[in-house]
C-alpha atoms as a PDB file:
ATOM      1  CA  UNK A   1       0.000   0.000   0.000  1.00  0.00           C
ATOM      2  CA  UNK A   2       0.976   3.868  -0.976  1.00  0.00           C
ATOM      3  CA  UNK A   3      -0.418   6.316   0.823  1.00  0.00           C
ATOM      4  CA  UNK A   4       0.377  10.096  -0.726  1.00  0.00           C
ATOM      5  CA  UNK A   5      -0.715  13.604  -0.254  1.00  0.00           C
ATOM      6  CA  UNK A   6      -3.757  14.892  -2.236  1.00  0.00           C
ATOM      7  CA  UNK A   7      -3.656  17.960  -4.835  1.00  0.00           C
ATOM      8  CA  UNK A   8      -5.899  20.434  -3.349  1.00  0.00           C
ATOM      9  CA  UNK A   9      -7.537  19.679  -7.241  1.00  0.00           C
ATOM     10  CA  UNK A  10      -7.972  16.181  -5.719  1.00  0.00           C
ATOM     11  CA  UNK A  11      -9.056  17.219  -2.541  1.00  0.00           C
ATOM     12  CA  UNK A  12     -12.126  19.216  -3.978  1.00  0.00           C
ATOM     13  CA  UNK A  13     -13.145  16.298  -6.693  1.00  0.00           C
ATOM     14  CA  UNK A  14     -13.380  13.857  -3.586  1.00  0.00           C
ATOM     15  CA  UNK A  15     -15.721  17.164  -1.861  1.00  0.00           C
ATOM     16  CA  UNK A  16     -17.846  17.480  -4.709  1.00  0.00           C
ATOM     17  CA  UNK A  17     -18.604  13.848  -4.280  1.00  0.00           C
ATOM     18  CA  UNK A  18     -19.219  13.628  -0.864  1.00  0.00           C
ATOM     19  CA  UNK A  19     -22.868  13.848   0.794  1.00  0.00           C
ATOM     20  CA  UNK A  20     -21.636  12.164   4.103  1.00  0.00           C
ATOM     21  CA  UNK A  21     -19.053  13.879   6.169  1.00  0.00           C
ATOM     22  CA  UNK A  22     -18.145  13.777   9.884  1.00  0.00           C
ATOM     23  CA  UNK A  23     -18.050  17.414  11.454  1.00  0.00           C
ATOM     24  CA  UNK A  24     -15.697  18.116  14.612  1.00  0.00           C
ATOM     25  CA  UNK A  25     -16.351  20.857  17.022  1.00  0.00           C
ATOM     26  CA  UNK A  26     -15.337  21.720  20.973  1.00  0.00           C
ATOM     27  CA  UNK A  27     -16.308  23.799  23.408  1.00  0.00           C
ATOM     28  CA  UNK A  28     -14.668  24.299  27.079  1.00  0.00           C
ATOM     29  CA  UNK A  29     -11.640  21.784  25.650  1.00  0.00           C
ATOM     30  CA  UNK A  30     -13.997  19.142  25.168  1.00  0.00           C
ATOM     31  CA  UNK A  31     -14.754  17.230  21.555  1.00  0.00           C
ATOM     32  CA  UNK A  32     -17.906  16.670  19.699  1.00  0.00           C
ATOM     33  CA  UNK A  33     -18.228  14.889  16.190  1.00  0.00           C
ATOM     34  CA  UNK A  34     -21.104  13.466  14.257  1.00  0.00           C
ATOM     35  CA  UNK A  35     -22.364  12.819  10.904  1.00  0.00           C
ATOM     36  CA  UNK A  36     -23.340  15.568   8.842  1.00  0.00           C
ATOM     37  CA  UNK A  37     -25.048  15.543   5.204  1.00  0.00           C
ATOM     38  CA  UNK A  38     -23.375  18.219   2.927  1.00  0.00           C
ATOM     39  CA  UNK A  39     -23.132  19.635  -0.354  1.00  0.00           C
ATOM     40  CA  UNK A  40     -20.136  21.579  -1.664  1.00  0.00           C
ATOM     41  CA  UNK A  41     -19.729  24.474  -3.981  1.00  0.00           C
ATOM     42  CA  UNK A  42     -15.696  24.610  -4.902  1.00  0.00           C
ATOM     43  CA  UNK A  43     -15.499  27.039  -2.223  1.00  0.00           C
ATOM     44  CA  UNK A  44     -17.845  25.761   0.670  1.00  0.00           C
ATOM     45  CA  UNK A  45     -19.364  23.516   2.639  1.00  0.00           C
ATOM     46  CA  UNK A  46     -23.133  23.616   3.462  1.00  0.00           C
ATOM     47  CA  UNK A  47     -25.417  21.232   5.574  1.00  0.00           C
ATOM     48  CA  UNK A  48     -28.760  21.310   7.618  1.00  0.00           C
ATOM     49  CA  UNK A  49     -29.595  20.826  10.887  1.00  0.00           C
ATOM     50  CA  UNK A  50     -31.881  20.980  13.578  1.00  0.00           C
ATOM     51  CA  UNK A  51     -31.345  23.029  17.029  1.00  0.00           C
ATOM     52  CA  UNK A  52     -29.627  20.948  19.337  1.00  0.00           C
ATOM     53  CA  UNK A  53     -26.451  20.288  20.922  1.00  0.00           C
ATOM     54  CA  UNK A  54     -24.164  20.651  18.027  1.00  0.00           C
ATOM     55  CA  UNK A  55     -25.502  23.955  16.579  1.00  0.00           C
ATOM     56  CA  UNK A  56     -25.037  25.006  20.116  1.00  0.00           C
ATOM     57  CA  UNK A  57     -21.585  24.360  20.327  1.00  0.00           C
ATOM     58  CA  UNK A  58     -20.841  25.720  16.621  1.00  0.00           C
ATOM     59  CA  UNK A  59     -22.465  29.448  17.729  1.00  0.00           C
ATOM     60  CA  UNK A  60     -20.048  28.834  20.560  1.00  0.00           C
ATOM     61  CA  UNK A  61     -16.748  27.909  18.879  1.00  0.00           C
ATOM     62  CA  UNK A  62     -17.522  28.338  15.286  1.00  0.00           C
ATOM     63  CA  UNK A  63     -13.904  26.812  14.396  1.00  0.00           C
ATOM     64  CA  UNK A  64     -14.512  23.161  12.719  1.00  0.00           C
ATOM     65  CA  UNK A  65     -12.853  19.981  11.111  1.00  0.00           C
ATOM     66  CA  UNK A  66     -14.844  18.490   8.535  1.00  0.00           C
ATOM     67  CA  UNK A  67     -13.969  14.976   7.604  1.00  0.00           C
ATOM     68  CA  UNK A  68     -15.090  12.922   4.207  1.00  0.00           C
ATOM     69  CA  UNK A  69     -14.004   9.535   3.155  1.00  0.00           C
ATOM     70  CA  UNK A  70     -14.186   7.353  -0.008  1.00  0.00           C
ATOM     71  CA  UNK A  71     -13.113   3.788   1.227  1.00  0.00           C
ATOM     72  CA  UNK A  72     -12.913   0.497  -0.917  1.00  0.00           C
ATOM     73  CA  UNK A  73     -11.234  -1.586   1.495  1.00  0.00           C
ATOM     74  CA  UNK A  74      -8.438  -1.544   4.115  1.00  0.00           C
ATOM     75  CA  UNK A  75      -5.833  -0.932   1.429  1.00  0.00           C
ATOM     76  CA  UNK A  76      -7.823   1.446  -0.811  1.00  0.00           C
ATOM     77  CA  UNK A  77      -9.237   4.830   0.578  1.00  0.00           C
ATOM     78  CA  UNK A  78      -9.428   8.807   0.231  1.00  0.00           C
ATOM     79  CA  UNK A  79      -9.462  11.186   3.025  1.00  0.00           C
ATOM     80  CA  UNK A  80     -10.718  14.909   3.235  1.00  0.00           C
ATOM     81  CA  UNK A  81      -9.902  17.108   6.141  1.00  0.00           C
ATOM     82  CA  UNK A  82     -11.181  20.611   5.781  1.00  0.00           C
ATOM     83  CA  UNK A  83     -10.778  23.129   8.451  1.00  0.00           C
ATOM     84  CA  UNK A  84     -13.217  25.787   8.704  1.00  0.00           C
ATOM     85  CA  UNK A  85     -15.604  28.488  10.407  1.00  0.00           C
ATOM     86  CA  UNK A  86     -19.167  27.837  10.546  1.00  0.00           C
ATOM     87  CA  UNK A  87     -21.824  30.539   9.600  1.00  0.00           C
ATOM     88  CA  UNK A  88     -24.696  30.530   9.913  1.00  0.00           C
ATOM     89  CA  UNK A  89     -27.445  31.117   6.951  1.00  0.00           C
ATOM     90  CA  UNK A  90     -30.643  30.711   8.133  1.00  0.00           C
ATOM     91  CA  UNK A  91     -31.223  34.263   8.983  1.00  0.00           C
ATOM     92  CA  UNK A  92     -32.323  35.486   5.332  1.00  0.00           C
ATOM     93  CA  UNK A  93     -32.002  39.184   5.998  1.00  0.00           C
ATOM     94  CA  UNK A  94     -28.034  38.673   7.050  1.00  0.00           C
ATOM     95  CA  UNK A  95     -27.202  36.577   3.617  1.00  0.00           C
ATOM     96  CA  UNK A  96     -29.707  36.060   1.012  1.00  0.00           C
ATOM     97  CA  UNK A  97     -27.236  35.125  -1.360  1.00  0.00           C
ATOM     98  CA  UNK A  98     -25.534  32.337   1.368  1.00  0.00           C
ATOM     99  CA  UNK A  99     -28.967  30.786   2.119  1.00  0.00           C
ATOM    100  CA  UNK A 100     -30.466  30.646  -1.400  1.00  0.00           C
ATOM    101  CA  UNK A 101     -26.716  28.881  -2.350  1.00  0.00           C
ATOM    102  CA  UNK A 102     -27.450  26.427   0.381  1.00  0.00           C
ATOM    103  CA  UNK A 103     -31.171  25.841  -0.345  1.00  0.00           C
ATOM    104  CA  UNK A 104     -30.317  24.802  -4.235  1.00  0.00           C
ATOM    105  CA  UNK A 105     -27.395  22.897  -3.549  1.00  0.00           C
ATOM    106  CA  UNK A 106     -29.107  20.817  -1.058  1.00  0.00           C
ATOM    107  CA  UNK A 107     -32.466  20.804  -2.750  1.00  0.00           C
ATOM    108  CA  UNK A 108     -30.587  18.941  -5.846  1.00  0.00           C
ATOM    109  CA  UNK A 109     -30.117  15.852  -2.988  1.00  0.00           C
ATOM    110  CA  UNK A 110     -33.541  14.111  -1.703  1.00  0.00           C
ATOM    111  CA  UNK A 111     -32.352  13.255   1.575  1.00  0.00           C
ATOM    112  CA  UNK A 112     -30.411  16.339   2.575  1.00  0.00           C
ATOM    113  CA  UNK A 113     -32.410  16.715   5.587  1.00  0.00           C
ATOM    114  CA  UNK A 114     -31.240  13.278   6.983  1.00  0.00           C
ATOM    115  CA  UNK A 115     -29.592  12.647   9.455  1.00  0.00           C
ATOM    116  CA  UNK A 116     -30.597  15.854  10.624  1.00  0.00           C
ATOM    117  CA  UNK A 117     -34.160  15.530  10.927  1.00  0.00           C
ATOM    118  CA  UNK A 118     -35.180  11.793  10.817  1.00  0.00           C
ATOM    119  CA  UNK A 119     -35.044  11.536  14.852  1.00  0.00           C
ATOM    120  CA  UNK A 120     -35.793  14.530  16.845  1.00  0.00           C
ATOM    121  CA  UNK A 121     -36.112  14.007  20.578  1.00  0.00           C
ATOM    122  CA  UNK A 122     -34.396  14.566  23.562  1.00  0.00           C
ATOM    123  CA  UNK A 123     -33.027  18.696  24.006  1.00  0.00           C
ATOM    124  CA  UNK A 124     -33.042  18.914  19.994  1.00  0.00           C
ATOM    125  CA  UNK A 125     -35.789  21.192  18.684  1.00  0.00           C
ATOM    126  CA  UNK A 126     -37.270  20.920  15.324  1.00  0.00           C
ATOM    127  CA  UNK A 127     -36.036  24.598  13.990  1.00  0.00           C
ATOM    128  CA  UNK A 128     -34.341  24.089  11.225  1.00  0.00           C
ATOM    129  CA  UNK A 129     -30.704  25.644  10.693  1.00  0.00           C
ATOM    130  CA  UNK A 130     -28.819  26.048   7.406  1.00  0.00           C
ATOM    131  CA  UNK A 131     -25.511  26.650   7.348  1.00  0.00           C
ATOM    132  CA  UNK A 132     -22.195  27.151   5.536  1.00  0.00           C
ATOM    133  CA  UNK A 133     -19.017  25.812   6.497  1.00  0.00           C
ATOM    134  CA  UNK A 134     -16.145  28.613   5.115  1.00  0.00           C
ATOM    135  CA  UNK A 135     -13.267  26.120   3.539  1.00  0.00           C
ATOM    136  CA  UNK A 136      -9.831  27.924   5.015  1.00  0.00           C
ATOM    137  CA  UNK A 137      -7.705  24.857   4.838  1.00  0.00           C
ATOM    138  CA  UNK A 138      -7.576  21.718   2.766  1.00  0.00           C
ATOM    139  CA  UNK A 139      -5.713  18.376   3.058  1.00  0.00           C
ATOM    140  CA  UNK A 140      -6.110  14.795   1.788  1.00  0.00           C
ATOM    141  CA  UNK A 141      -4.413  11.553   1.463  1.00  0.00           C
ATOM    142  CA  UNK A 142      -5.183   8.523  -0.882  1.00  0.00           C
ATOM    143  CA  UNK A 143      -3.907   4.795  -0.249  1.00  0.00           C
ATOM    144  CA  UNK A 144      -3.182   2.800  -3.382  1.00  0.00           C
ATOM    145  CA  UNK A 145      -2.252  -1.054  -3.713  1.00  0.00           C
END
């Protein structure tokens, strides 16, 4: 197996591809990560969610690690890492422009509300929250046979 460095070309074709990611977050030095859907521009990020612990932390500490993956077996994978701010779009009056980018990205995937949505319960609320996640840093690696 050879594992090598990504072309930040490389790094966005494996972005553009990706509708599951893994978003990391922390507040008061401690970690959070879960499974985001997402659709990406060139330039961003952007996801839904509902209110709840990890939009909490995010208006908190909007500094983030985005992870996606592309793996065909123990010997064969691609790995994202994109480091980040999150901002927020579902206020239409601060960013027209940033929420009607999200709404048609995501409205071109018929699921974009899941995992998001499909269980509510416990502290999370049912308001929806659209949001962008500002690409400042990109890295990948691929492993080859």
């Amino acid at each position: 197996m050879r594992v090598h460095e990504l072309s930040r070309t490389e790094c966005i074709d494996a972005l553009s591809r990706a509708q599951m990611a893994r978003l990391a977050c922390a507040r008061a030095n401690e970690p959070y990560i879960v499974p985001i859907y997402v659709a990406f521009d060139g330039e961003a990020l952007y996801g839904f969610s509902t209110l709840g612990q990890k939009i909490v932390w995010l208006r908190a500490n909007p500094s983030v690690c985005v992870e996606v993956e592309e793996i065909a077996d123990g010997r064969e994978w691609t790995t994202v890492l994109v480091f980040g701010r999150y901002e927020e779009l579902s206020r239409p009056h601060e960013d027209p422009e940033g929420l009607a980018r999200a709404e048609a990205l995501l409205a071109k995937r018929p699921m974009f509300w899941q995992p998001a949505a499909a269980k509510v319960g416990g502290q999370e609320h049912a308001m929806p929250v659209l949001y962008r996640i500002a690409v400042e840093r990109i890295t990948g690696r691929r492993a080859l046979r």
